[in-house]
N, C-alpha and C. Protein backbone atom coordinates (compact mmCIF):
# COMPACT_ATOMS: atom_id res chain seq x y z
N UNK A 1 3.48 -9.82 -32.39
CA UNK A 1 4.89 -9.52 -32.37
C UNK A 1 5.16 -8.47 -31.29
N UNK A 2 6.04 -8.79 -30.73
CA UNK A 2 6.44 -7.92 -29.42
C UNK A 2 7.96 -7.25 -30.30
N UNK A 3 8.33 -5.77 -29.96
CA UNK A 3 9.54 -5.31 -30.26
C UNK A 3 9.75 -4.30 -29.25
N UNK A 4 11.50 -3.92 -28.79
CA UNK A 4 11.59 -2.88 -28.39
C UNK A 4 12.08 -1.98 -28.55
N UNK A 5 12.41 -0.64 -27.85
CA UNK A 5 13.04 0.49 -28.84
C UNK A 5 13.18 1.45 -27.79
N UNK A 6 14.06 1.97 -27.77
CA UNK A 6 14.70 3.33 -27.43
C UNK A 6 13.47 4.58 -26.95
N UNK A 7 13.16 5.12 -26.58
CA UNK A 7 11.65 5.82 -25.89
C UNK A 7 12.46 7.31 -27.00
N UNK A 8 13.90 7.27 -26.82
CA UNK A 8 14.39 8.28 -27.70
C UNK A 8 14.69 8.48 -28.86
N UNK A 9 14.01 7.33 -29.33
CA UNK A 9 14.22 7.16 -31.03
C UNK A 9 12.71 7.26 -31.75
N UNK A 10 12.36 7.91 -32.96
CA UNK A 10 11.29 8.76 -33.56
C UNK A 10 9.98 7.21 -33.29
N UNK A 11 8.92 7.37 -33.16
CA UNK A 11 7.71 6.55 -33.21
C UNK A 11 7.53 6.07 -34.93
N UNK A 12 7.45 5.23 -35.39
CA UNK A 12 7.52 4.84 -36.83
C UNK A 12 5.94 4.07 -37.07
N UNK A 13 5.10 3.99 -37.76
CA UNK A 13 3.46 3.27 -38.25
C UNK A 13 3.90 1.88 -38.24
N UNK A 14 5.09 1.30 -38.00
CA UNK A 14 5.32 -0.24 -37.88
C UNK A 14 4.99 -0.55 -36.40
N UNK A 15 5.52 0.30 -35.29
CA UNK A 15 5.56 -0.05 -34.04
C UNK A 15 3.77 -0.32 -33.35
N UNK A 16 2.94 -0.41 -34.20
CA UNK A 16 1.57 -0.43 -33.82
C UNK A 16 1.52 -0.03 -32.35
N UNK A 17 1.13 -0.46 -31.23
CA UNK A 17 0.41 -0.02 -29.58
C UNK A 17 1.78 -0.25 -29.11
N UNK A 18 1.87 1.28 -28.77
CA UNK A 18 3.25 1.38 -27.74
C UNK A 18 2.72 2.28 -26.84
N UNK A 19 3.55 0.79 -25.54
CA UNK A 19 3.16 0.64 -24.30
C UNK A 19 4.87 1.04 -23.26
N UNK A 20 5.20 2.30 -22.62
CA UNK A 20 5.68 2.15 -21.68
C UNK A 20 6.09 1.54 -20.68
N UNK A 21 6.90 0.87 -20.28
CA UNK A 21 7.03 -0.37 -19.39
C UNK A 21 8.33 -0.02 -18.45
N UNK A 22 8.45 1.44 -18.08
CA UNK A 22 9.29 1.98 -17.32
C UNK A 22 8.40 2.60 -16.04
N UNK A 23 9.05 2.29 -15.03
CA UNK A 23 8.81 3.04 -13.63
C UNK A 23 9.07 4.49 -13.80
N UNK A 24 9.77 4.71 -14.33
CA UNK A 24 10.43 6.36 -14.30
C UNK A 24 10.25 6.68 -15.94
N UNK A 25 9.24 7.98 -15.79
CA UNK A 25 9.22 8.63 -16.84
C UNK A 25 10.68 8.96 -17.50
N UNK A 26 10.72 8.51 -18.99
CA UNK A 26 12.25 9.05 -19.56
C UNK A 26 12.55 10.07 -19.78
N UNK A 27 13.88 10.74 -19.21
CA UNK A 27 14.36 12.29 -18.95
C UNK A 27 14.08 12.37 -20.07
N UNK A 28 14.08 13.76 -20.31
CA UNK A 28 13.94 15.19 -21.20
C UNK A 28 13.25 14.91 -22.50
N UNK A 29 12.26 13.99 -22.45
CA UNK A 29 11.19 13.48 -23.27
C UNK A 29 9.54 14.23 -22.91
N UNK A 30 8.86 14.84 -23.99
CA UNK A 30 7.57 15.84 -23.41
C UNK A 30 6.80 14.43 -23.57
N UNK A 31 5.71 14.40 -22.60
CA UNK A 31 4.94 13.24 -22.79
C UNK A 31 4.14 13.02 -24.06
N UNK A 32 3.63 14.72 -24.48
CA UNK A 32 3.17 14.58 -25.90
C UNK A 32 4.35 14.05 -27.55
N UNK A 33 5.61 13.66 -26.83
CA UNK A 33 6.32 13.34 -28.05
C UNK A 33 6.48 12.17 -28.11
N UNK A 34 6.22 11.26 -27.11
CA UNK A 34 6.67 9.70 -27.02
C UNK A 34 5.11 9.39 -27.49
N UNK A 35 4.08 9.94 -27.77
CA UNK A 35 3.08 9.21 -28.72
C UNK A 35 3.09 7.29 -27.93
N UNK A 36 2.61 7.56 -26.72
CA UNK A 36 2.20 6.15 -25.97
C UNK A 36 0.07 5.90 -26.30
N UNK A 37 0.43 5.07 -26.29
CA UNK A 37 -1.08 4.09 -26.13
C UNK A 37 -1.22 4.06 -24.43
N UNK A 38 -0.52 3.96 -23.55
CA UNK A 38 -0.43 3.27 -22.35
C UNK A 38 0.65 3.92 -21.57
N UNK A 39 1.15 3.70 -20.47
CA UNK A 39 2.29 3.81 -19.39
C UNK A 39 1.78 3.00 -18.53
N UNK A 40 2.28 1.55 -18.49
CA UNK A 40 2.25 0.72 -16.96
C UNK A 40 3.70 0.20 -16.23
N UNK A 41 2.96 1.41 -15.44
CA UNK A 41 4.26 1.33 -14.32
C UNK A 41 4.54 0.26 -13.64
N UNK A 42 3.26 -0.44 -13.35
CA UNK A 42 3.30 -1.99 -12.12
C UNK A 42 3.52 -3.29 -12.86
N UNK A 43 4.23 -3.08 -13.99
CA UNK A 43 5.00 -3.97 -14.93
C UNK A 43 6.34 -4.23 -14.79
N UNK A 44 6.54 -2.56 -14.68
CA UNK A 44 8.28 -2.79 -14.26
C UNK A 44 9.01 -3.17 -12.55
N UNK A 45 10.12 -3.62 -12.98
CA UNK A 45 10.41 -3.96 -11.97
C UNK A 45 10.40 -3.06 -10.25
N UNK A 46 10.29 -4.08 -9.45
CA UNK A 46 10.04 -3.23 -8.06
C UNK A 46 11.22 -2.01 -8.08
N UNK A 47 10.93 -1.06 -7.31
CA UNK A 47 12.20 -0.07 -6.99
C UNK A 47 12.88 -0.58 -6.33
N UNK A 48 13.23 -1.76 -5.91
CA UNK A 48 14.48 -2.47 -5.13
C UNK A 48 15.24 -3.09 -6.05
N UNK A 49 14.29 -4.05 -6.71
CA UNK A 49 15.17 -4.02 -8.01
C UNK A 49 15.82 -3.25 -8.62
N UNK A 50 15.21 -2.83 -9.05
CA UNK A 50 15.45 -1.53 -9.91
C UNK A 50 16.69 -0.75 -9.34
N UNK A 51 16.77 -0.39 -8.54
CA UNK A 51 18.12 0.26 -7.65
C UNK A 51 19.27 -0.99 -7.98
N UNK A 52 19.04 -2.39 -7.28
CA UNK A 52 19.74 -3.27 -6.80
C UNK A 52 20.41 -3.19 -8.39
N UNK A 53 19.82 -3.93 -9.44
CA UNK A 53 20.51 -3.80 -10.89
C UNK A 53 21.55 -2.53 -11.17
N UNK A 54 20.79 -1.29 -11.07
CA UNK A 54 22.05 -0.20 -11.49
C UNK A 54 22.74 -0.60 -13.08
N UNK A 55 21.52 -1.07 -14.07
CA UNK A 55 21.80 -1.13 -15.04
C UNK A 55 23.62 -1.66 -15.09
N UNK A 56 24.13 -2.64 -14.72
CA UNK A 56 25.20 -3.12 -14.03
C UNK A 56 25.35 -4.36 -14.90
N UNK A 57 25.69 -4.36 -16.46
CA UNK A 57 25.56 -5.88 -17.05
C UNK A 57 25.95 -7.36 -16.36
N UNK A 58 26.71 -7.53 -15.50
CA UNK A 58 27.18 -8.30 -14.32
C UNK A 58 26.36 -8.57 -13.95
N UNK A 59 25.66 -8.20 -13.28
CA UNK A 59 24.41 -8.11 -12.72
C UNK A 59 22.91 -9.15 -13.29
N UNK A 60 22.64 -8.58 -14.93
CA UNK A 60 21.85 -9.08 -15.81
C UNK A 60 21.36 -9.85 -15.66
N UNK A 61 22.14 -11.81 -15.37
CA UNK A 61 21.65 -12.58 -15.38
C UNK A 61 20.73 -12.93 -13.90
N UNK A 62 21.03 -12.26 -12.82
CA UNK A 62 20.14 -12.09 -11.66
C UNK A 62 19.30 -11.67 -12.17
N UNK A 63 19.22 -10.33 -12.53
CA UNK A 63 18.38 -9.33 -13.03
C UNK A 63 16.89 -10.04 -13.51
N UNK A 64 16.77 -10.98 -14.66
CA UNK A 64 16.12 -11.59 -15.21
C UNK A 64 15.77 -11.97 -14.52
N UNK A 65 16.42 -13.45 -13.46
CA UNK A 65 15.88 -14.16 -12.44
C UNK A 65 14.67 -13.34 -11.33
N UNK A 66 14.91 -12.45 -10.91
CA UNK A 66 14.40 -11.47 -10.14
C UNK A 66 13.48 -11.11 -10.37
N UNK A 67 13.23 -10.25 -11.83
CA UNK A 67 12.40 -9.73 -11.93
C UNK A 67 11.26 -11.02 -12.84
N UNK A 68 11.76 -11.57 -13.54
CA UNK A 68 10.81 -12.78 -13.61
C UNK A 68 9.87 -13.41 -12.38
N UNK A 69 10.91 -13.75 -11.19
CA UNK A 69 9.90 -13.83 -9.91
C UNK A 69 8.64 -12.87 -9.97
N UNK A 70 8.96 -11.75 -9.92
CA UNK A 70 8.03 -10.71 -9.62
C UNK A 70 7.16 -10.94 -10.72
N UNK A 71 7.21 -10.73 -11.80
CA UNK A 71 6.16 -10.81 -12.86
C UNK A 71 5.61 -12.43 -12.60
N UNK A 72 5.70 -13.60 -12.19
CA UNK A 72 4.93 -14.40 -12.03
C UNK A 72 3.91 -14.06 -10.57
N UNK A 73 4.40 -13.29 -9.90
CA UNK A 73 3.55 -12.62 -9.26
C UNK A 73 2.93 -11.96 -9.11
N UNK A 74 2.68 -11.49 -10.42
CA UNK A 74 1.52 -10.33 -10.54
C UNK A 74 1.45 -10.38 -12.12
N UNK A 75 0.61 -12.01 -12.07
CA UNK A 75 -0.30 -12.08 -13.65
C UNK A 75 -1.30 -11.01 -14.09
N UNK A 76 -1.75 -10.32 -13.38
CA UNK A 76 -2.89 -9.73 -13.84
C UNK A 76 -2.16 -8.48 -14.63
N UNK A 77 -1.40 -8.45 -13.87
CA UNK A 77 -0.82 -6.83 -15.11
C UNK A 77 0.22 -7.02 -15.99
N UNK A 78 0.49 -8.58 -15.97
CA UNK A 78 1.02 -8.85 -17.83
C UNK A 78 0.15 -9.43 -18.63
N UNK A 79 -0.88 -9.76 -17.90
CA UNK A 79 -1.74 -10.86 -19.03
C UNK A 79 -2.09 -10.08 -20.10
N UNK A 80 -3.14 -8.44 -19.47
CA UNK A 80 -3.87 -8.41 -20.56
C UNK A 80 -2.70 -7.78 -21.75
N UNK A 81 -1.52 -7.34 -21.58
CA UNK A 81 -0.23 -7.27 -22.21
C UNK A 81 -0.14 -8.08 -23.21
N UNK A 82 0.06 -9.43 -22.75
CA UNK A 82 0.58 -10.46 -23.61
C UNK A 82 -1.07 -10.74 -24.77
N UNK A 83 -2.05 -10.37 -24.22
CA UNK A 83 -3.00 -10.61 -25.06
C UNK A 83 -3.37 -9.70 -26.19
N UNK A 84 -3.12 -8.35 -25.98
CA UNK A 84 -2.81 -7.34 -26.84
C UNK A 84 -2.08 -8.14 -27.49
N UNK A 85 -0.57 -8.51 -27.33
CA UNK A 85 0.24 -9.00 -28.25
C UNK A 85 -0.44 -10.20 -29.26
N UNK A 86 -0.73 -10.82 -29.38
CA UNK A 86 -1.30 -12.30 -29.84
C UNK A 86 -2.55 -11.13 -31.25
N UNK A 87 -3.07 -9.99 -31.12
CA UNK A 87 -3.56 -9.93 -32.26
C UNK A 87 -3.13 -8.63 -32.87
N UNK A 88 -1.84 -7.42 -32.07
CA UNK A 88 -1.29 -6.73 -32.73
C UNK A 88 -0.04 -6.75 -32.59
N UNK A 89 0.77 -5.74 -33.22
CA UNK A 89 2.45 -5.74 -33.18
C UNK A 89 2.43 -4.22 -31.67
N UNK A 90 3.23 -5.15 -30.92
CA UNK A 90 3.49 -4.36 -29.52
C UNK A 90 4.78 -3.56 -29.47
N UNK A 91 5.27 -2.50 -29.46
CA UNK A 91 6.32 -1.80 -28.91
C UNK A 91 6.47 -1.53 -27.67
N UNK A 92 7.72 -2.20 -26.64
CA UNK A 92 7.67 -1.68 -25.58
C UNK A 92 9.07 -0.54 -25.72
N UNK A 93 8.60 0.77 -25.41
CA UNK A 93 9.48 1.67 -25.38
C UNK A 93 10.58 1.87 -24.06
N UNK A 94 11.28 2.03 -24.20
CA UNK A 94 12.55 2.32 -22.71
C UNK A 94 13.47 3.35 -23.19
N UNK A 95 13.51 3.95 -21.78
CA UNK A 95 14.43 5.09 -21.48
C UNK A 95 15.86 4.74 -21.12
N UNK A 96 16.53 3.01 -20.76
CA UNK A 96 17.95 2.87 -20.65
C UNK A 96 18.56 3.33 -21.81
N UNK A 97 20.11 3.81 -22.01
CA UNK A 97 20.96 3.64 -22.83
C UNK A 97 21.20 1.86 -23.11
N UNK A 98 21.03 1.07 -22.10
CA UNK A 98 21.71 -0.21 -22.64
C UNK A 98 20.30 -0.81 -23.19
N UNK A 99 20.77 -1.14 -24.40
CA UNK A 99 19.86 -1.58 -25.66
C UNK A 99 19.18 -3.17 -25.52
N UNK A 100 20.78 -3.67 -24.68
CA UNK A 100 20.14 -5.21 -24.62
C UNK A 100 20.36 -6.20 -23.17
N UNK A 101 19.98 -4.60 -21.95
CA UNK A 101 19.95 -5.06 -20.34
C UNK A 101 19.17 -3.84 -20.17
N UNK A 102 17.36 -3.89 -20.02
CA UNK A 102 16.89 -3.33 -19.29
C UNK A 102 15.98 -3.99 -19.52
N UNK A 103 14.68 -3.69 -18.14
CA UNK A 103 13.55 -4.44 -18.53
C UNK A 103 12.31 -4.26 -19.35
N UNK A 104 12.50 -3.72 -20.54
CA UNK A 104 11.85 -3.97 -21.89
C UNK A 104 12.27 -5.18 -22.14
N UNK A 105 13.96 -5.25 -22.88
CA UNK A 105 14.17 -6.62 -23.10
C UNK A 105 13.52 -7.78 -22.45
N UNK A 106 13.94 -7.58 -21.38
CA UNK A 106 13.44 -8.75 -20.21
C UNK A 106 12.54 -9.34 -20.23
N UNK A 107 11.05 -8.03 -20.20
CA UNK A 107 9.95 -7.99 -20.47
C UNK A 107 9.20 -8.77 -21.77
N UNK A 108 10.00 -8.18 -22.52
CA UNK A 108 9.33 -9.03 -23.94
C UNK A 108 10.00 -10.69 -23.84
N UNK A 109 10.96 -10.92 -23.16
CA UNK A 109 11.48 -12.22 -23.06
C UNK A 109 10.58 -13.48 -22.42
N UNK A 110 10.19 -12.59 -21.02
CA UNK A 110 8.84 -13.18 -20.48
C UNK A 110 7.85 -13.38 -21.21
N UNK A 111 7.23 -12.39 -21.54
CA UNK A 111 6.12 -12.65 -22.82
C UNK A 111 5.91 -13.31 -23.54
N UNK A 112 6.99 -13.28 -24.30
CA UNK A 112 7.54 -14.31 -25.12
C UNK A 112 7.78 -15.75 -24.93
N UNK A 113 7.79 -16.10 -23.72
CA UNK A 113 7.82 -17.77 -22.92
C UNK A 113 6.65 -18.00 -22.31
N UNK A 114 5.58 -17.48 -22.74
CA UNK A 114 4.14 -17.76 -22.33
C UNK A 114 2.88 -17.60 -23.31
N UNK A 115 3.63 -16.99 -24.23
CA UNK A 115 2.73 -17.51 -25.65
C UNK A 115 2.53 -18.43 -26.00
C-alpha cells in the first residue's frame, strides 16, 4: 500500500517506511521531526519542472504527463520504491499545501500503474 501525507502532519505506526519524495527539504520542519526512513531527491521531478508547474492546478494535467516522462526515464530510482511497496505500507511525505497536485500524488499514481 502506497499513501500520502502532509510532511507537516504528526508521523502515526500506520504509515510504516516513510520515504521523502521532495527535491526541497520542507520549510521549518527539523530533520529529526519528520522521522524519514529515506529522502530521494532523484525521484522528484526535474527543477524545470518543478519551476514550470508552480504548483498551478491548470497546469496539473501536463504536470503528470511530464513528469511521468521523466520517471520512465529513470527506472532505477523508482523500482527499488515500488518494490519496497509490494511487501510494506509506504508513506510518501510532501511539503505542498495542495493535498491533491503535487508530486507525491503523482508519484504514488505512477507506482500504482506498474504494479
Amino acid at each position: 500500500m502506497i499513501l500520502t501525507k502532509r510532511a507537516y502532519d504528526p508521523p502515526e505506526p500506520g504509515d510504516g517506511l516513510r520515504i521523502l519524495v521532495d527535491r526541497l527539504w520542507p520549510r521549518g520542519i527539523k530533520k529529526e521531526d519528520l522521522l524519514l526512513d529515506d529522502w530521494i531527491k532523484d525521484i522528484s521531478p526535474s527543477d524545470e519542472l518543478r519551476r514550470w508547474f508552480a504548483h498551478e492546478t491548470e497546469k496539473w494535467p501536463q504536470f503528470v504527463t511530464r513528469y511521468f516522462n521523466e520517471l520512465d526515464e529513470n527506472k532505477e530510482c523508482w523500482q527499488a520504491l515500488l518494490n519496497k511497496a509490494k511487501h510494506q505500507c509506504l508513506t510518501l511525505p510532501y511539503g505542498a499545501k495542495d493535498t491533491e497536485h503535487n508530486n507525491a500524488v503523482a508519484l504514488k499514481q505512477y507506482l500504482e500503474s506498474k504494479q
